[in-house]
Protein backbone atom coordinates (compact mmCIF):
# COMPACT_ATOMS: atom_id res chain seq x y z
CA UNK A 1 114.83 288.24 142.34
CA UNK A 2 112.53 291.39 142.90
CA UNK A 3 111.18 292.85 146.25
CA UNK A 4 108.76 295.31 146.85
CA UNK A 5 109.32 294.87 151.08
CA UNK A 6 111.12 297.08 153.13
CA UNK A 7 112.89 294.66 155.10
CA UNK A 8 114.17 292.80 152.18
CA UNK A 9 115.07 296.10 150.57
CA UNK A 10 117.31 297.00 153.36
CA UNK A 11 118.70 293.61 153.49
CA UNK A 12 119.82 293.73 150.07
CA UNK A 13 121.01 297.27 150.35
CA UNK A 14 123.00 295.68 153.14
CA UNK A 15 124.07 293.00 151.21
CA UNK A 16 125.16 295.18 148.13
CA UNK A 17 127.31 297.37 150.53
CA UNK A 18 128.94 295.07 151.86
CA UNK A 19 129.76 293.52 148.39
CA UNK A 20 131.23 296.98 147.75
CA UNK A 21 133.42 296.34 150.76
CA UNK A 22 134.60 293.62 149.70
CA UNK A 23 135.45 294.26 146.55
CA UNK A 24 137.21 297.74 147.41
CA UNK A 25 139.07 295.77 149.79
CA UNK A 26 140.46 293.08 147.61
CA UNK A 27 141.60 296.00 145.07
CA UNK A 28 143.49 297.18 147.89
CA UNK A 29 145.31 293.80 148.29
CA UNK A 30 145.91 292.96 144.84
CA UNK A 31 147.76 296.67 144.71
CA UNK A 32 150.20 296.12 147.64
CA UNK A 33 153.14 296.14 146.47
CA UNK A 34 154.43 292.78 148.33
CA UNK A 35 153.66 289.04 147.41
CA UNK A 36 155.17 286.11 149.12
CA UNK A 37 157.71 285.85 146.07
CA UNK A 38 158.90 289.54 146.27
CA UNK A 39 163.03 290.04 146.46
CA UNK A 40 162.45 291.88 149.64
CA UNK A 41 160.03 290.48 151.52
CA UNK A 42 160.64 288.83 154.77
CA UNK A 43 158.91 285.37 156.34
CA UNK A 44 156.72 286.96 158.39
CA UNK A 45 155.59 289.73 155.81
CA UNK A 46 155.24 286.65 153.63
CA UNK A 47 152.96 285.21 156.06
CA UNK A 48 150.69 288.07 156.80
CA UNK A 49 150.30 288.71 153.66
CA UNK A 50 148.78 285.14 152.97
CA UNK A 51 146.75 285.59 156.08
CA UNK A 52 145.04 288.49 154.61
CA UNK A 53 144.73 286.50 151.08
CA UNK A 54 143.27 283.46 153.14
CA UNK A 55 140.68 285.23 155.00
CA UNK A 56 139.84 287.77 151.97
CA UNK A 57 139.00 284.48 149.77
CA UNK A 58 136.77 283.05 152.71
CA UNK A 59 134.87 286.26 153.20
CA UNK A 60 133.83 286.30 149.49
CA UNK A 61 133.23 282.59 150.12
CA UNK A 62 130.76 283.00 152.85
CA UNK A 63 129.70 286.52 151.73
CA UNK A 64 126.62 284.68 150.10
CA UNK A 65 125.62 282.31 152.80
CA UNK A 66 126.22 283.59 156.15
CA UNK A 67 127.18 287.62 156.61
CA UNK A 68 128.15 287.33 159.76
CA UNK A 69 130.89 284.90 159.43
CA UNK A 70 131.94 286.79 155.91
CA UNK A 71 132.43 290.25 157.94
CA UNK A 72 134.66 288.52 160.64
CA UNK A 73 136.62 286.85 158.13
CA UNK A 74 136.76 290.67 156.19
CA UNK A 75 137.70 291.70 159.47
CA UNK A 76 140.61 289.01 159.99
CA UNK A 77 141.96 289.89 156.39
CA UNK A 78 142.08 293.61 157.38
CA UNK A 79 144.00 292.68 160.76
CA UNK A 80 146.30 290.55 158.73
CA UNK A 81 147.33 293.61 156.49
CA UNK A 82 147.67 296.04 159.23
CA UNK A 83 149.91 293.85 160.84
CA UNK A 84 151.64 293.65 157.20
CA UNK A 85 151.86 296.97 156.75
CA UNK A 86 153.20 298.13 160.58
CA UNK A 87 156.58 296.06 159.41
CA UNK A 88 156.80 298.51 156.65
CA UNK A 89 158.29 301.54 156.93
CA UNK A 90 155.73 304.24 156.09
CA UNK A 91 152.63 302.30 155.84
CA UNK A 92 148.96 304.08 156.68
CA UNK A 93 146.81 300.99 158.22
CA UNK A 94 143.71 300.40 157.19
CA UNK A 95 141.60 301.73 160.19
CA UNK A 96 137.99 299.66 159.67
CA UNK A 97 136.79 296.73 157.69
CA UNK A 98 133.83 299.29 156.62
CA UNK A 99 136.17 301.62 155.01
CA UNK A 100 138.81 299.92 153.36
CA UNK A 101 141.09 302.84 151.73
CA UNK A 102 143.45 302.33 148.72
CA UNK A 103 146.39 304.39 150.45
CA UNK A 104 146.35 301.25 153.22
CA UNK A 105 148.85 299.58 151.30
CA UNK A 106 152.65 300.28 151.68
CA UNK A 107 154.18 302.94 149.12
CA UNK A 108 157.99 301.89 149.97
CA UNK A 109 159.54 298.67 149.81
CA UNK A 110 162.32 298.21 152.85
CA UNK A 111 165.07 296.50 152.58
CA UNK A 112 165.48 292.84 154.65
CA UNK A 113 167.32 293.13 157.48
CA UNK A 114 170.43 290.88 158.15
CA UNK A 115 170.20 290.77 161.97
CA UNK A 116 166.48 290.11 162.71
CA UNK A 117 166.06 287.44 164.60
CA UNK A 118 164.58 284.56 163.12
CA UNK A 119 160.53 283.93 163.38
CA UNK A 120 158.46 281.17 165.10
CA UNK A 121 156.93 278.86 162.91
CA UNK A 122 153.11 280.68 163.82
CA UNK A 123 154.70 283.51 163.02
CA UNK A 124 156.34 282.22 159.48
CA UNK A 125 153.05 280.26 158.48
CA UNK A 126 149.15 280.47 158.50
CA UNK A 127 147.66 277.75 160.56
CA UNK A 128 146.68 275.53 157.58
CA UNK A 129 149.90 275.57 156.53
CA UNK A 130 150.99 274.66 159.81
CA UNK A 131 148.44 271.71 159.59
CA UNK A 132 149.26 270.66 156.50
CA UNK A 133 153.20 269.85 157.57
CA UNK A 134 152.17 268.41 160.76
CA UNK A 135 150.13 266.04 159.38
CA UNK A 136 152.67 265.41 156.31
CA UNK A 137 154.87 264.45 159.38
CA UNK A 138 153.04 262.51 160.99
CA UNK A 139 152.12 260.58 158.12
CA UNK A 140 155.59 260.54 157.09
CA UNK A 141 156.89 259.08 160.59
CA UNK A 142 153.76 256.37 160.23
CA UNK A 143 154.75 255.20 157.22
CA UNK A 144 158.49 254.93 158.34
CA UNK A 145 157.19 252.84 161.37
CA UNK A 146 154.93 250.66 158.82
CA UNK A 147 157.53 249.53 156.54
CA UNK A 148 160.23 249.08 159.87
CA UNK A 149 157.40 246.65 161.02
CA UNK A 150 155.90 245.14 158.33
CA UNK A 151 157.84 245.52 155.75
CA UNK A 152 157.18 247.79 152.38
CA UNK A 153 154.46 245.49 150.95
CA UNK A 154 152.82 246.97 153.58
CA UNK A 155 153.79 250.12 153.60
CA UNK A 156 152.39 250.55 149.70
CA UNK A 157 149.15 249.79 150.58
CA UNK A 158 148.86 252.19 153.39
CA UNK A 159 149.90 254.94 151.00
CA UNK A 160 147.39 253.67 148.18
CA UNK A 161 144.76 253.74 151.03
CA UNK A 162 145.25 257.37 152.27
CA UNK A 163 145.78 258.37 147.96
CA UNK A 164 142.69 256.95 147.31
CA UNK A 165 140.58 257.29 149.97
CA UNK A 166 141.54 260.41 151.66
CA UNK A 167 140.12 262.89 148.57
CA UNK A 168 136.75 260.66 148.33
CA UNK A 169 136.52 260.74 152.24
CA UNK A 170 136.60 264.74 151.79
CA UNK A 171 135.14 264.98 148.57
CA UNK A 172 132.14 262.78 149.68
CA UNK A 173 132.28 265.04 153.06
CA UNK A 174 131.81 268.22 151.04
CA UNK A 175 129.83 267.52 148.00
CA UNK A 176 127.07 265.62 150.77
CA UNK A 177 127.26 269.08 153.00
CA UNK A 178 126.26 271.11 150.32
CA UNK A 179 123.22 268.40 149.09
CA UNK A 180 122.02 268.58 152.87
CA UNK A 181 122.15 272.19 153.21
CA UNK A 182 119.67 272.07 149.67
CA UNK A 183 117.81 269.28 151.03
CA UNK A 184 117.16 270.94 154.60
CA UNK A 185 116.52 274.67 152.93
CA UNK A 186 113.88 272.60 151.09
CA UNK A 187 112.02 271.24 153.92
CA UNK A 188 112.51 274.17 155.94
CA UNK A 189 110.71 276.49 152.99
CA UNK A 190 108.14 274.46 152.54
CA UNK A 191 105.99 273.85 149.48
CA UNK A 192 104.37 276.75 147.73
CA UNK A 193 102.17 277.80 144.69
CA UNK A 194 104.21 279.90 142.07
CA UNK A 195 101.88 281.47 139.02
CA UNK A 196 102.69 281.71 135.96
CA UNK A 197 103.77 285.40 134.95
CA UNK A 198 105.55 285.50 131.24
CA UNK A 199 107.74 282.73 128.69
CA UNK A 200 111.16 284.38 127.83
CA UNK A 201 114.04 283.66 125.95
CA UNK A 202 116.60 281.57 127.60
CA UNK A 203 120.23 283.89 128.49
CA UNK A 204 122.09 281.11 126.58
CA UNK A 205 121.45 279.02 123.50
CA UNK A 206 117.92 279.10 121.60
CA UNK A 207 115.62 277.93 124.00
CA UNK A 208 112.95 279.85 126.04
CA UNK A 209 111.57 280.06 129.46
CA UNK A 210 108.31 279.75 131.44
CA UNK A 211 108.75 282.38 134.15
CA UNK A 212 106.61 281.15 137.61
CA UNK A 213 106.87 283.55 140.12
CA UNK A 214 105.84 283.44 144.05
CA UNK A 215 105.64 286.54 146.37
CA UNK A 216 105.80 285.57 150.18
CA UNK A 217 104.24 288.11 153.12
CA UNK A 218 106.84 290.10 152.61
CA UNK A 219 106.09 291.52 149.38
CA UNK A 220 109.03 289.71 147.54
CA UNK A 221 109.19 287.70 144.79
CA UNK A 222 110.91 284.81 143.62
CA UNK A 223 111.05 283.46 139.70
CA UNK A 224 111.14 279.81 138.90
CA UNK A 225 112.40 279.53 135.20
CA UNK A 226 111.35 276.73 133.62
CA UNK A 227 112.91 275.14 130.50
CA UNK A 228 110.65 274.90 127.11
CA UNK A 229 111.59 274.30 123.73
CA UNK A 230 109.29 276.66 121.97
CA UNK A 231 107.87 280.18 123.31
CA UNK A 232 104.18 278.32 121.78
CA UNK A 233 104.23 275.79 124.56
CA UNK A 234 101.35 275.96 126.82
CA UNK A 235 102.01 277.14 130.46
CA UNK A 236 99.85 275.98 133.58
CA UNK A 237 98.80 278.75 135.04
CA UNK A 238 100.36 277.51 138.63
CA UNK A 239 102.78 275.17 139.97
CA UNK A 240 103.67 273.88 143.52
CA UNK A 241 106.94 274.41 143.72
CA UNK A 242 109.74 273.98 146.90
CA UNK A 243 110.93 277.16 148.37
CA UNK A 244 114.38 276.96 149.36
CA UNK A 245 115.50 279.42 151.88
CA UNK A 246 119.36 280.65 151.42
CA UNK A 247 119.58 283.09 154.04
CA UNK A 248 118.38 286.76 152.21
CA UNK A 249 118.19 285.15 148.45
CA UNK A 250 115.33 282.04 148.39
CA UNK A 251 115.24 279.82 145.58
CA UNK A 252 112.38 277.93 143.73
CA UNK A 253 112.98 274.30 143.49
CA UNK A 254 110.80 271.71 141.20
CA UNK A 255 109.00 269.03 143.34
CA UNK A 256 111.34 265.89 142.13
CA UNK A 257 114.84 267.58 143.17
CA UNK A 258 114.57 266.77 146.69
CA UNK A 259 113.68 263.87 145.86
CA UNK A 260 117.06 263.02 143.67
CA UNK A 261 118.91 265.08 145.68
CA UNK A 262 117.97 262.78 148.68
CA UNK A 263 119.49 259.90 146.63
CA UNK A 264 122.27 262.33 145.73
CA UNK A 265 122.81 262.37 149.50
CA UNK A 266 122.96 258.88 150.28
CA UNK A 267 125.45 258.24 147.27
CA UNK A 268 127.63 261.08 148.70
CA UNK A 269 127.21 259.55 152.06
CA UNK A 270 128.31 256.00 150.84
CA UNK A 271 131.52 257.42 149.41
CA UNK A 272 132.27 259.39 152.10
CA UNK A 273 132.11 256.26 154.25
CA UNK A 274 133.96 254.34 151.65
CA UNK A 275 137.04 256.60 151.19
CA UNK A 276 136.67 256.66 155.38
CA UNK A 277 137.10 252.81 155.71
CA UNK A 278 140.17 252.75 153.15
CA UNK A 279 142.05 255.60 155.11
CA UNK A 280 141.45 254.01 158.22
CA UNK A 281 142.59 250.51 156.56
CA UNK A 282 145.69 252.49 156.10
CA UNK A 283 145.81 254.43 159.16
CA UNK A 284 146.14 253.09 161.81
CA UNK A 285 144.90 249.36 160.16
CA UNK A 286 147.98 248.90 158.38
CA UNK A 287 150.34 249.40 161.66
CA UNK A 288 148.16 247.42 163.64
CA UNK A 289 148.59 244.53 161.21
CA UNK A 290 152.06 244.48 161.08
CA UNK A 291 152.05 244.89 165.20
CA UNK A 292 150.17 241.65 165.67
CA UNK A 293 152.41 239.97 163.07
CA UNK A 294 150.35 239.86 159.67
CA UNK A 295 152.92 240.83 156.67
CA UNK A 296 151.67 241.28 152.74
CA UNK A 297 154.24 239.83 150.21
């Protein structure tokens, strides 16, 4: 990408700070001295400290997509390790997201003491965790209640549903998100004319590139590389390319991929719907069969 604008030169400046935040920040982590598998530390220094991992890890997640939601989560990691570092004897907090200082992390390691009371389970896990053995509960406590029922014919098949049918449910779920989030950045760009500037050699391998650039009102421009197998090939001196807005970094798209990546969609959308229908066969279907008297086996 290259910009000659002044608003997208501050908004990269922006974007490059805050990068630098980031990444001073998660030096600070990786050099405190405590990890949930330390000698000495406690549950709830455990848990803070994967609180601050958590939201460190979605902040560099989101940190190219949405800002906003990247500097809250930066924020919530920061909280998490303050927190950490007020159960430690001698600890300097970190005093701002902005400023994240090396010395926030604790110098001593204290010693677990005998006669603290013991934590809540918020306070002992992050709330995914907390999810996560709810719902293995639950599940558990279902599938007890299928195989009292209906015996454990039935109870096999509800587990084989939610095995099976849970991960394409969520993998369908995700994968089609991040097609319609292409899809829609197409259509919301538009379709624009990109001229040809230069053919270069490829980063990788042996092959070269046609280099079709477009500058918007702004004054920045955006490359489209395409593929060739010889630096010879003629070029066209324009092409109408999709311009796919990302938040502060467009892309260049070629005029078929929202096309495929329609029908990308729709497959992602089926499986979605299929892994959907077997989890549901399995929960509640499977307990509702054996409640009106249908038995496998």
């Amino acid at each position: 990408m290259i910009s000659s604008g002044g608003r997208p030169q501050k908004a990269r400046t922006r974007t490059a700070g805050f990068e630098r935040q980031l990444a001073a920040f998660g030096e600070v982590l990786a050099a405190h001295p405590f990890a949930g598998d330390h000698p000495d530390a406690t549950a709830d220094i455990a848990v803070e400290f994967a609180r601050a991992r958590e939201h460190l890890e979605a902040a560099e997640r989101e940190a190219a997509h949405d800002r906003t939601l990247a500097r809250r989560e930066l924020d919530a990691s920061v909280a998490a390790l303050n927190r950490l570092n007020a159960r430690i004897a001698g600890t300097v907090p970190v005093k701002e997201a902005s400023e994240p200082k090396p010395q926030a992390s604790a110098p001593g390691v204290p010693r677990a003491v005998g006669d603290r009371p013991r934590p809540r389970l918020r306070d002992r896990y992050t709330s995914k965790q907390l999810a996560l053995r709810a719902g293995l509960a639950a599940l558990a406590l279902y599938l007890a209640a299928v195989a009292v029922l209906g015996g454990w014919p039935m109870t096999v098949v509800a587990v084989m549903g939610v095995i099976f049918g849970f991960p394409l449910a969520y993998a369908g779920a995700d994968l089609g998100k991040e097609v319609l989030r292409q899809v829609w950045g197409a259509f919301k760009g538009g379709i624009v004319e990109a001229e040809y500037r230069r053919t270069a050699k490829a980063a990788e391998g042996d092959a070269w590139e046609q280099h079709f650039v477009y500058e918007d009102a702004d004054g920045r421009s955006v490359t489209y590389r395409r593929g060739v197998p010889k630096e010879s090939l003629a070029a066209l001196p324009s092409r109408k390319l999709w311009l796919v807005a990302h938040g502060d970094e467009p892309e260049l798209q070629s005029l078929s991929t929202p096309l495929w990546l329609t029908l990308l969609l729709a497959f992602m959308l089926s499986v979605c719907l299929a892994g959907a229908a077997a989890v549901l066969g399995a929960v509640p279907g499977m307990l509702i069969a054996a409640l009106t008297g249908h038995t496998f086996g």
